[in-house]
N, C-alpha and C. Protein backbone atom coordinates (compact mmCIF):
# COMPACT_ATOMS: atom_id res chain seq x y z
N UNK A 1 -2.22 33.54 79.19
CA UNK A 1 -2.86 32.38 79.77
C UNK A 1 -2.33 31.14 79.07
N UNK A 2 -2.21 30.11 79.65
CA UNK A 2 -1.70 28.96 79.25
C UNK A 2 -2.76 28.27 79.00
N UNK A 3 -2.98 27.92 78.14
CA UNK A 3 -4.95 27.36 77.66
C UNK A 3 -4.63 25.84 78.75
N UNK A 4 -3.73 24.90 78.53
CA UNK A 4 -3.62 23.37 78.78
C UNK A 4 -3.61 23.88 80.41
N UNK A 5 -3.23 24.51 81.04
CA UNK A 5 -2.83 24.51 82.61
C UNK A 5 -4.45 25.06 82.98
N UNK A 6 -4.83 25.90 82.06
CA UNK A 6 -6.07 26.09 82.55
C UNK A 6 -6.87 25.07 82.88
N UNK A 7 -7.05 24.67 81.52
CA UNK A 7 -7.85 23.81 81.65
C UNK A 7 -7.97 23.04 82.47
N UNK A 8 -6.75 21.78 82.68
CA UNK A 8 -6.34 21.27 83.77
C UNK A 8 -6.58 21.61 85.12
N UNK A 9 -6.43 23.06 85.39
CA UNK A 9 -6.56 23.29 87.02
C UNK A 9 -8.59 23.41 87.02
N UNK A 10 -9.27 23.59 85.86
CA UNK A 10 -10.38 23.76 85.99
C UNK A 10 -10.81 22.95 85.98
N UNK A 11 -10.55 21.64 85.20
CA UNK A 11 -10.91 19.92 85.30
C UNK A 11 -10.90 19.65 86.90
N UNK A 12 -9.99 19.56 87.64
CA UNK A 12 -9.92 19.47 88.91
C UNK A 12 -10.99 20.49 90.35
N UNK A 13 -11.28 21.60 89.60
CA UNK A 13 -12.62 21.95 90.70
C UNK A 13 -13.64 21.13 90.99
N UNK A 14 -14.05 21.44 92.31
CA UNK A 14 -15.39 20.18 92.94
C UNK A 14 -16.35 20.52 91.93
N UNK A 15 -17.03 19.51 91.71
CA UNK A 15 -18.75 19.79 90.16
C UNK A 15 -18.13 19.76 89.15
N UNK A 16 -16.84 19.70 88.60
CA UNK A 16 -16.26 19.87 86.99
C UNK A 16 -17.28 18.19 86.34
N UNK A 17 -16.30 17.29 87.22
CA UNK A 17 -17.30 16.25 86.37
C UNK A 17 -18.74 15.39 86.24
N UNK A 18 -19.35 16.46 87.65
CA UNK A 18 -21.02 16.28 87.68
C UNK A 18 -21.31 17.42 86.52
N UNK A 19 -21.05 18.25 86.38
CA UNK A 19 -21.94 19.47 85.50
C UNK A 19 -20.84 20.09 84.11
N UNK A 20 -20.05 19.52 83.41
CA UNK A 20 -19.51 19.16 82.61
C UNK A 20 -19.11 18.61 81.05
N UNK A 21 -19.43 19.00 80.49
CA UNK A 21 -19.81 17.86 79.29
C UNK A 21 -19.32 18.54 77.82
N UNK A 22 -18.75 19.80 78.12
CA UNK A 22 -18.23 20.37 77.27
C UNK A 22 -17.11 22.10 77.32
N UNK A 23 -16.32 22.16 76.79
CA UNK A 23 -15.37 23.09 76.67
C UNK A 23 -15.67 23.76 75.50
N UNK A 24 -15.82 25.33 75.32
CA UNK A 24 -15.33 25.95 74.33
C UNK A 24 -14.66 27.01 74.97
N UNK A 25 -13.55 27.08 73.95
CA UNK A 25 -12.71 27.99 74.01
C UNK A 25 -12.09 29.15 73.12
N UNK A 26 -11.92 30.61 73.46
CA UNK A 26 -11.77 31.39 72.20
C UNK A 26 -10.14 32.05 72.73
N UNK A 27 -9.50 32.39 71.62
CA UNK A 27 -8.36 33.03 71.70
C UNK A 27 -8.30 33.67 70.73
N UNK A 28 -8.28 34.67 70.71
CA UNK A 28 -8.34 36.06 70.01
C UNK A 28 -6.75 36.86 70.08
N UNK A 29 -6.59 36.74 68.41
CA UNK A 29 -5.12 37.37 68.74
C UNK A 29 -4.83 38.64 67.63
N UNK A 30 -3.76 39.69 67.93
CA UNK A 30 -3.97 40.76 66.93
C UNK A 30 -3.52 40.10 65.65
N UNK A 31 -4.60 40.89 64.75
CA UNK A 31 -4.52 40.42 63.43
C UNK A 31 -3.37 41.97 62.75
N UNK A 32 -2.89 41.34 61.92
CA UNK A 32 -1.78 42.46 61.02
C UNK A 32 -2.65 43.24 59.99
N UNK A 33 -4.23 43.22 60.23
CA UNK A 33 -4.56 44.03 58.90
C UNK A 33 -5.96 44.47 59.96
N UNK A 34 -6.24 46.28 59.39
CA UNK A 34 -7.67 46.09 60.57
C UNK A 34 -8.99 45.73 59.54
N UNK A 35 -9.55 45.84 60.50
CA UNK A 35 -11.15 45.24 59.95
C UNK A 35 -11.97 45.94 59.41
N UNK A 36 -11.80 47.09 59.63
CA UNK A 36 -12.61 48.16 58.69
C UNK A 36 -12.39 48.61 57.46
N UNK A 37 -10.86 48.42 57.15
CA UNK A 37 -11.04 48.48 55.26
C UNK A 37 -9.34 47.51 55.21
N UNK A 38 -9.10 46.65 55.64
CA UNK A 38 -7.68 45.36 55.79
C UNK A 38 -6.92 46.14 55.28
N UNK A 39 -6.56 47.98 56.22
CA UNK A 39 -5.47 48.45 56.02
C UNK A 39 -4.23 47.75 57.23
N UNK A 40 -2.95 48.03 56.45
CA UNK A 40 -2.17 46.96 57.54
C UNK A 40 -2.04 47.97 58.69
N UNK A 41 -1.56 46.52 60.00
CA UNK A 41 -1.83 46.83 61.40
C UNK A 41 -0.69 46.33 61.75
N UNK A 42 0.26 47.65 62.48
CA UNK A 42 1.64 47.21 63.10
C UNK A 42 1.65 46.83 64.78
N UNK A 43 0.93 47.73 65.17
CA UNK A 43 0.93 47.51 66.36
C UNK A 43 -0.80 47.93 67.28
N UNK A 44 -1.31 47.17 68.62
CA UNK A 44 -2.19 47.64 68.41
C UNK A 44 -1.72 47.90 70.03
N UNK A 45 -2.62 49.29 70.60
CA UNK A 45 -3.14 49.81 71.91
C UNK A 45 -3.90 49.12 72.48
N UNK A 46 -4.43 47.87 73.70
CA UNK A 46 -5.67 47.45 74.21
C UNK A 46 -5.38 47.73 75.85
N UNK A 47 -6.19 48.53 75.62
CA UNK A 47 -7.13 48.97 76.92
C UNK A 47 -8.43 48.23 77.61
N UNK A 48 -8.16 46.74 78.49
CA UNK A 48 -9.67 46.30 78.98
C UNK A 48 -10.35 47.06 80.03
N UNK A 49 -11.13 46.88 80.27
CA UNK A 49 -12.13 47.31 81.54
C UNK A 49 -12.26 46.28 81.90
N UNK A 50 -11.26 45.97 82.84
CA UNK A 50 -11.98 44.68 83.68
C UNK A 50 -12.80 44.70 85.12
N UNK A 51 -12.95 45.66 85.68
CA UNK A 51 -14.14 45.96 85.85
C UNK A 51 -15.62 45.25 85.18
N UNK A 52 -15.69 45.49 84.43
CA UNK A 52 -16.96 45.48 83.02
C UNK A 52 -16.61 43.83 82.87
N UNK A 53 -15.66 42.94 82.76
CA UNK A 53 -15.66 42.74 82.11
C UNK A 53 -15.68 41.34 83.42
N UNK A 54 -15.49 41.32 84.87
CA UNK A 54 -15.90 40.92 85.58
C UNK A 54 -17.41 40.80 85.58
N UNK A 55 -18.02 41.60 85.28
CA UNK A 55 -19.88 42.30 85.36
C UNK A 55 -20.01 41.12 84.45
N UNK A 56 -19.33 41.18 83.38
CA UNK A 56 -20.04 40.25 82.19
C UNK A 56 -19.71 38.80 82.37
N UNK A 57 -18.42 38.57 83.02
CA UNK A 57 -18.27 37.08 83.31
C UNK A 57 -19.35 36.69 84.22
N UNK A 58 -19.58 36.85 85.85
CA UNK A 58 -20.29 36.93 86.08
C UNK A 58 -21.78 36.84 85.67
N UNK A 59 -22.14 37.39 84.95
CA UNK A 59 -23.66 37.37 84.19
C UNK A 59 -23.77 36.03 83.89
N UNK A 60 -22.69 36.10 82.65
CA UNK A 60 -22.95 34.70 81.92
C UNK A 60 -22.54 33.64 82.62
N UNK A 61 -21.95 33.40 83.54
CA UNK A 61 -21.88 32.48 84.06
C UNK A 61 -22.96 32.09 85.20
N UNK A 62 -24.04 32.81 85.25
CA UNK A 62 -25.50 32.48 85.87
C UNK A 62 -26.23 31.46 84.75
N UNK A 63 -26.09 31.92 84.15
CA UNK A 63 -26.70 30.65 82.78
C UNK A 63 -26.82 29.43 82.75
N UNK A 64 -27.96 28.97 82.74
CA UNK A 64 -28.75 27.78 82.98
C UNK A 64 -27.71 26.95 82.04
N UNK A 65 -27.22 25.49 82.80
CA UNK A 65 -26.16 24.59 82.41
C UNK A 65 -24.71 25.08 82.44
N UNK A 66 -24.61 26.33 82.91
CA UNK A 66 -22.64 26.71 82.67
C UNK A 66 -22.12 26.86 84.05
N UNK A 67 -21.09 25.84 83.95
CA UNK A 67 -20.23 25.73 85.40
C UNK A 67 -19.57 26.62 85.94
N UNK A 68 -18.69 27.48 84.60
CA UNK A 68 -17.79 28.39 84.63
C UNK A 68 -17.09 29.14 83.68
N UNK A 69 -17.11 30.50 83.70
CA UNK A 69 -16.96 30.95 82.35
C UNK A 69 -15.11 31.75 82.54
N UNK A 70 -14.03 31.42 82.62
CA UNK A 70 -12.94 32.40 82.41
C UNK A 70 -12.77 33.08 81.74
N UNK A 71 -13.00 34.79 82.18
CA UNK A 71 -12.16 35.43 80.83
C UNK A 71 -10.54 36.41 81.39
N UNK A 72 -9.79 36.29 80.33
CA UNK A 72 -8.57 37.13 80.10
C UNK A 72 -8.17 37.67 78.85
N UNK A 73 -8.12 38.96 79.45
CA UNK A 73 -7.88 40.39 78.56
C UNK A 73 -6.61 40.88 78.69
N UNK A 74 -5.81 41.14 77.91
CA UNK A 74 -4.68 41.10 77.73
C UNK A 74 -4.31 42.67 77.91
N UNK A 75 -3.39 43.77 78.18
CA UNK A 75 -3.32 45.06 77.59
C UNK A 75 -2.08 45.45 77.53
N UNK A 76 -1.99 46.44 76.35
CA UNK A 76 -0.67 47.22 76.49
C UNK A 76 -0.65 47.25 75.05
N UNK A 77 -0.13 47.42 74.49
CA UNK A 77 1.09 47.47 73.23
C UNK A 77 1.10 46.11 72.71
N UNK A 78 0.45 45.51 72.01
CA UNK A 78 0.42 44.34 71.39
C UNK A 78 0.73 44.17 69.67
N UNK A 79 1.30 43.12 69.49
CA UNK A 79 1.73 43.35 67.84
C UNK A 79 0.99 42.02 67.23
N UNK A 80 0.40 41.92 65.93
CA UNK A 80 -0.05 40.84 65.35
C UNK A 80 0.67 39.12 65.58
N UNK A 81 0.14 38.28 65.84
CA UNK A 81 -0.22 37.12 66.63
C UNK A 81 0.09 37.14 68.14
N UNK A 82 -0.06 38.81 68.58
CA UNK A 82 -0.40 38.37 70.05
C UNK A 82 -1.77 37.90 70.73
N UNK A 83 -1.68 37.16 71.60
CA UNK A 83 -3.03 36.83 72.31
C UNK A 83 -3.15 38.13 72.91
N UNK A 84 -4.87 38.43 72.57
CA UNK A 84 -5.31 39.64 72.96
C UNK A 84 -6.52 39.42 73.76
N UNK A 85 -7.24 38.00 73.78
CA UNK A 85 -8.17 38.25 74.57
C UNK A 85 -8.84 36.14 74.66
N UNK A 86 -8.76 35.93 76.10
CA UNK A 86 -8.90 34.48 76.17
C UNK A 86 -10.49 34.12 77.05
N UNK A 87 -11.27 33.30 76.64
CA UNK A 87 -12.29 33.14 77.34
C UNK A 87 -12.60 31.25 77.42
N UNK A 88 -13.16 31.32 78.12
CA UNK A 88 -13.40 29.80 78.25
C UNK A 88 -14.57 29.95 78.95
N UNK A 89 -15.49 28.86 78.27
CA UNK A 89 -16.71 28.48 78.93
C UNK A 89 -16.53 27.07 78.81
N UNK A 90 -17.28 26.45 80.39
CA UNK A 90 -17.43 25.15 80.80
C UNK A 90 -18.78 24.91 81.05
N UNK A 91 -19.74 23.61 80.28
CA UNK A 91 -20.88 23.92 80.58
C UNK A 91 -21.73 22.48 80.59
N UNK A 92 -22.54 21.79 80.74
CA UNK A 92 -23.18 20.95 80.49
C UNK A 92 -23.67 20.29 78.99
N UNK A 93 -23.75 21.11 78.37
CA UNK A 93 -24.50 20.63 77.09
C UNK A 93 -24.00 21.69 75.93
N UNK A 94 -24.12 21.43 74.16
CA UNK A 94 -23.43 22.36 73.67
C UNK A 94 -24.46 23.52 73.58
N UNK A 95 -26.11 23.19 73.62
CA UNK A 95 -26.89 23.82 73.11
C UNK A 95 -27.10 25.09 74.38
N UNK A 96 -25.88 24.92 75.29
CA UNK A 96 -26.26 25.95 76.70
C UNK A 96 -24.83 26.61 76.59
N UNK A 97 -23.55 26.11 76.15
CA UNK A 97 -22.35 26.25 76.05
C UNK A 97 -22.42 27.08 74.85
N UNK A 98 -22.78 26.65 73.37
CA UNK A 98 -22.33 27.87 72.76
C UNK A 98 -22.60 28.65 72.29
N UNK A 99 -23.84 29.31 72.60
CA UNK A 99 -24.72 30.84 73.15
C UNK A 99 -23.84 31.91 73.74
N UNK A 100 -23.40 30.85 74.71
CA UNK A 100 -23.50 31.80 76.10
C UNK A 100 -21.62 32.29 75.45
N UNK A 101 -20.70 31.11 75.09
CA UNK A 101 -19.19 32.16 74.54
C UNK A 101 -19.56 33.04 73.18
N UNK A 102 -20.57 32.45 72.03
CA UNK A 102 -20.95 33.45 71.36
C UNK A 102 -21.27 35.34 72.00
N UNK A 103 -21.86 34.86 72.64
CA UNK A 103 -22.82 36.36 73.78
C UNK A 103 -21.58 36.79 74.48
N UNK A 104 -21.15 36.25 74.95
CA UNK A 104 -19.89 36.63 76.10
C UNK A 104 -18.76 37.56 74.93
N UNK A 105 -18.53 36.72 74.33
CA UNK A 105 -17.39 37.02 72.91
C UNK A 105 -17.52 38.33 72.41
N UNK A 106 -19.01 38.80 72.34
CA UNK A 106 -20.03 40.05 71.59
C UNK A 106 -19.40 41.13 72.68
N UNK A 107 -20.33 41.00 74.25
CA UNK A 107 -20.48 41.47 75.35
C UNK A 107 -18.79 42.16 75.12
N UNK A 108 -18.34 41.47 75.68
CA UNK A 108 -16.84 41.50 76.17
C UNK A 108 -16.39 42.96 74.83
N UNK A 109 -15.94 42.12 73.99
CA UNK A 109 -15.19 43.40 72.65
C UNK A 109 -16.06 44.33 72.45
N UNK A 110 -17.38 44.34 72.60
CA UNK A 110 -17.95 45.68 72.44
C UNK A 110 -18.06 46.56 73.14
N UNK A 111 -17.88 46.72 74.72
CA UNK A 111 -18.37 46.60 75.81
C UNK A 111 -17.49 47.11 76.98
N UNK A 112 -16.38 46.20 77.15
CA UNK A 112 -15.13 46.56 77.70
C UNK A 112 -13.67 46.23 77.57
N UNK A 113 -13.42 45.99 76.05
CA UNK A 113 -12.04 46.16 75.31
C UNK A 113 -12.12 46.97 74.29
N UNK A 114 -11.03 47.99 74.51
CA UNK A 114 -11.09 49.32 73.83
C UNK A 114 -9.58 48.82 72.95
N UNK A 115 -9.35 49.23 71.52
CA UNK A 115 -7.95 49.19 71.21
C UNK A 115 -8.04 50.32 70.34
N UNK A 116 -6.75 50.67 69.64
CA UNK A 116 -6.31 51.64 68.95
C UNK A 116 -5.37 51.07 67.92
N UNK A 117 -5.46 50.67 66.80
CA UNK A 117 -4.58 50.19 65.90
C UNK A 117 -3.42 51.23 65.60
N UNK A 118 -2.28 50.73 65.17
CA UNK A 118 -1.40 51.64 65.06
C UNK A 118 -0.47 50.66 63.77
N UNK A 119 -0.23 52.09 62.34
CA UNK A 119 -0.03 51.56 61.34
C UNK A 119 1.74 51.96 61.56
């Protein structure tokens, strides 16, 4: 995903600048060491469910003040500083905006992105 083109083409939907007032954005990329004891990480396996992971955009983007929530899940064979997983929430206010990418952020990696580190 190209974060700036996104954005841009999402600035331009009808309601962006009635219901609007804030961007957060997450980019999640493989890290070279895993998280369970920072043994090193050469390559990693990601498997999304996007399925699931539609279910969860969706959800959160019912949420009182949020215009629009994008997510992209990346898969295959990924190596440390690849982008592995992109979300964007667009929302009215921060106190409605950053709940809802916190929750989404949770939802999403626990939920329906599966990986397999590979040393």
């Amino acid at each position: 995903m190209d974060i700036s083109k996104t954005i841009n083409s999402l600035k331009k939907e009808p309601g962006f600048t009635e219901n609007v007032g804030m961007l957060l954005i997450h980019n999640g990329v493989v890290r070279a060491w895993s998280r369970k004891d920072r043994s090193p990480v050469a390559r990693v396996e990601v498997v999304p469910d996007h399925d699931k992971i539609e279910e969860i955009r969706q959800f959160y983007e019912k949420r009182p003040g949020i215009f629009k929530v994008i997510v992209q899940a990346n898969q295959g064979i990924l190596e440390p500083g690849d982008d592995l997983l992109f979300i964007i929430v667009a929302g009215d206010i921060r106190e409605n905006v950053k709940p809802v990418l916190s929750e989404i952020l949770d939802a999403v990696k626990s939920k329906a992105v599966f990986k397999k580190e590979m040393s």
